[in-house]
Protein backbone atom coordinates (compact mmCIF):
# COMPACT_ATOMS: atom_id res chain seq x y z
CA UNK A 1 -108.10 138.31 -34.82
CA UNK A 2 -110.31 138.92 -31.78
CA UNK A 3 -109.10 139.73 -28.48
CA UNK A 4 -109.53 137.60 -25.27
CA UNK A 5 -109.94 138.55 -21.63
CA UNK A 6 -106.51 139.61 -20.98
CA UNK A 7 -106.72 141.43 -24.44
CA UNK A 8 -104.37 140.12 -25.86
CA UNK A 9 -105.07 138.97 -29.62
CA UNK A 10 -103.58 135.77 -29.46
CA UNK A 11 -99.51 137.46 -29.22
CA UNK A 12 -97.67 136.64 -26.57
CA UNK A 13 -96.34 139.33 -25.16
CA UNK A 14 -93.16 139.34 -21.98
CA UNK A 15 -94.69 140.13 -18.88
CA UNK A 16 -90.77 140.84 -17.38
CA UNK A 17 -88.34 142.57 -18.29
CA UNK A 18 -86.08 139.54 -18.29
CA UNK A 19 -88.92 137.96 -20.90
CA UNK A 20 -88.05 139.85 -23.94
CA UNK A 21 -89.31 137.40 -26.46
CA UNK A 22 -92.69 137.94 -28.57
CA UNK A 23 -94.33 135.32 -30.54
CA UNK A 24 -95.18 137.25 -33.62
CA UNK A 25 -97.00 134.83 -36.37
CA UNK A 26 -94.99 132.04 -34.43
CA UNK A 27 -91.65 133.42 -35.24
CA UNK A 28 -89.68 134.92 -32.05
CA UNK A 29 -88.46 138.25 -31.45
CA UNK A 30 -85.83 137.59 -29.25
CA UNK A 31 -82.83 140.06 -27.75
CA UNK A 32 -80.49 139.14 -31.09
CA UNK A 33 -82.85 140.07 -33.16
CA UNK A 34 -83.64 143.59 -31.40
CA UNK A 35 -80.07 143.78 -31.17
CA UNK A 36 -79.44 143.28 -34.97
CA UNK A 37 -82.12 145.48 -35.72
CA UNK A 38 -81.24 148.76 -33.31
CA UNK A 39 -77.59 148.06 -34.70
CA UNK A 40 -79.09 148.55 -38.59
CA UNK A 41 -80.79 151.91 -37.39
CA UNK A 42 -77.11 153.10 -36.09
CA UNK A 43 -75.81 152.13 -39.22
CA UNK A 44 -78.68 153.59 -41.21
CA UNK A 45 -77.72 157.04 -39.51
CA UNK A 46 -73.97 156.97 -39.56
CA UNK A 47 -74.65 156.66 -43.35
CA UNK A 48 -76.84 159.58 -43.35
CA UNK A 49 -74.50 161.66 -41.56
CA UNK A 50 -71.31 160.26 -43.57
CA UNK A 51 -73.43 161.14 -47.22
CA UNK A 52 -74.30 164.46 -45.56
CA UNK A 53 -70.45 165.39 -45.04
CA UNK A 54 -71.53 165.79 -41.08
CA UNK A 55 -69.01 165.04 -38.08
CA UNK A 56 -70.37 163.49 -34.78
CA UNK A 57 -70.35 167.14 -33.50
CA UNK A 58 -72.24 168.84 -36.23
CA UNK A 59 -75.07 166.16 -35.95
CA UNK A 60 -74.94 166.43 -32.03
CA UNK A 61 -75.00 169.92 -32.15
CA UNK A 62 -78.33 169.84 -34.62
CA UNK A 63 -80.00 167.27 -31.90
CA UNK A 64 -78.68 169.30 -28.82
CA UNK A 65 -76.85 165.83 -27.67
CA UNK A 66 -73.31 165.10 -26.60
CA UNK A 67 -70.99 163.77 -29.86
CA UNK A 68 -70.60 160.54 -27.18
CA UNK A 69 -74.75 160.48 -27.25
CA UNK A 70 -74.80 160.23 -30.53
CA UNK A 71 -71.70 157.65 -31.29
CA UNK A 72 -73.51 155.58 -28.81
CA UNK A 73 -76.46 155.55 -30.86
CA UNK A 74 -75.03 154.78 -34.34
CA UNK A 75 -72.83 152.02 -32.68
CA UNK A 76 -76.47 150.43 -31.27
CA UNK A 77 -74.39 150.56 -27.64
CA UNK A 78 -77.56 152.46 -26.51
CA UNK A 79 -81.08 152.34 -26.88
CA UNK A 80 -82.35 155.12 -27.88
CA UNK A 81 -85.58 156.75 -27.32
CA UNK A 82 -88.32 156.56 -30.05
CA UNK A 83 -88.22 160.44 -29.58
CA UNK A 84 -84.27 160.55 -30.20
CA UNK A 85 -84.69 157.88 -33.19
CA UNK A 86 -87.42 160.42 -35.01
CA UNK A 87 -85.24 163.64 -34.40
CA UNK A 88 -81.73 161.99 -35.54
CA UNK A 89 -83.98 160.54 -38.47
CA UNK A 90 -85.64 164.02 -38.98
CA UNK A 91 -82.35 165.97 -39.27
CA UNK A 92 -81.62 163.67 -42.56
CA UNK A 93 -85.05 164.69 -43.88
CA UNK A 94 -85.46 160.86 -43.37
CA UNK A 95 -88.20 159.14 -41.85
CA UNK A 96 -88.20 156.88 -38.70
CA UNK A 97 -90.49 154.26 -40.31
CA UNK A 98 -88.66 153.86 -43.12
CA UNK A 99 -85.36 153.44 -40.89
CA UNK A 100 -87.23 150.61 -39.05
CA UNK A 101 -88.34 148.75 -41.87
CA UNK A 102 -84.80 147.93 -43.47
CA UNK A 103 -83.81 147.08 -40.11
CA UNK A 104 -86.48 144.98 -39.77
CA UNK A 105 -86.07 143.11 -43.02
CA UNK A 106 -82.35 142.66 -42.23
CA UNK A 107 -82.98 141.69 -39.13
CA UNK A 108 -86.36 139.60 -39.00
CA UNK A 109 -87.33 138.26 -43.00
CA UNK A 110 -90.79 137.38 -42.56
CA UNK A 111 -90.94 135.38 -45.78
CA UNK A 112 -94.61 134.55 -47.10
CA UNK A 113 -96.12 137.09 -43.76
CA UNK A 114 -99.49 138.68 -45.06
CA UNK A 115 -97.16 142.04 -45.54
CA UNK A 116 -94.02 140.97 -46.95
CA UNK A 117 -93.44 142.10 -50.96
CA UNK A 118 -93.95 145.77 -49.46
């Protein structure tokens, strides 16, 4: 895909804030979808922390954030930093990426998209 002026490469991308809605391959990334998917990653790391026999505090102490920091993250009632996601991720021994890409397949199936089958 080649680029035009703006450079974009033929995405539509929000130019607001209020405009939170990407045309990826023709299928929409709306706010319920983000939504769905940040509420997967707080799920993804309550598990992590249940498996691990870890309270809110011991995790929060480990990341150097309040227990309420971190409840607010696994409940998805805050977004978190990309920074925050790779640290709470990290203390698992668990990687980001692979957080993100269960939340994005629960979140936003692609179907027959050049990389689905991963």
């Amino acid at each position: 895909m080649t680029a035009d002026a703006s450079g974009q490469d033929g995405r539509t991308c929000p130019t607001k804030k209020s405009e939170r809605t990407v045309d990826v391959f023709e299928r929409p990334v709306d706010d319920p979808t983000i939504t769905a998917m940040l509420a997967s990653i707080g799920r993804q790391a309550r598990d992590a922390r249940v498996e691990r026999g870890w309270y809110l505090s011991d995790l929060a102490m480990r990341l150097e954030l309040s227990p309420s920091v971190v409840c607010r993250l696994e409940l998805a009632r805050r977004e978190a930093s990309v920074h925050q996601l790779i640290t709470v991720f990290a203390a698992f021994g668990l990687r980001l990426g692979d957080a993100l890409r269960v939340a994005e397949d629960e979140a936003f199936p692609l179907g027959s998209a050049p990389w689905s089958g991963r």
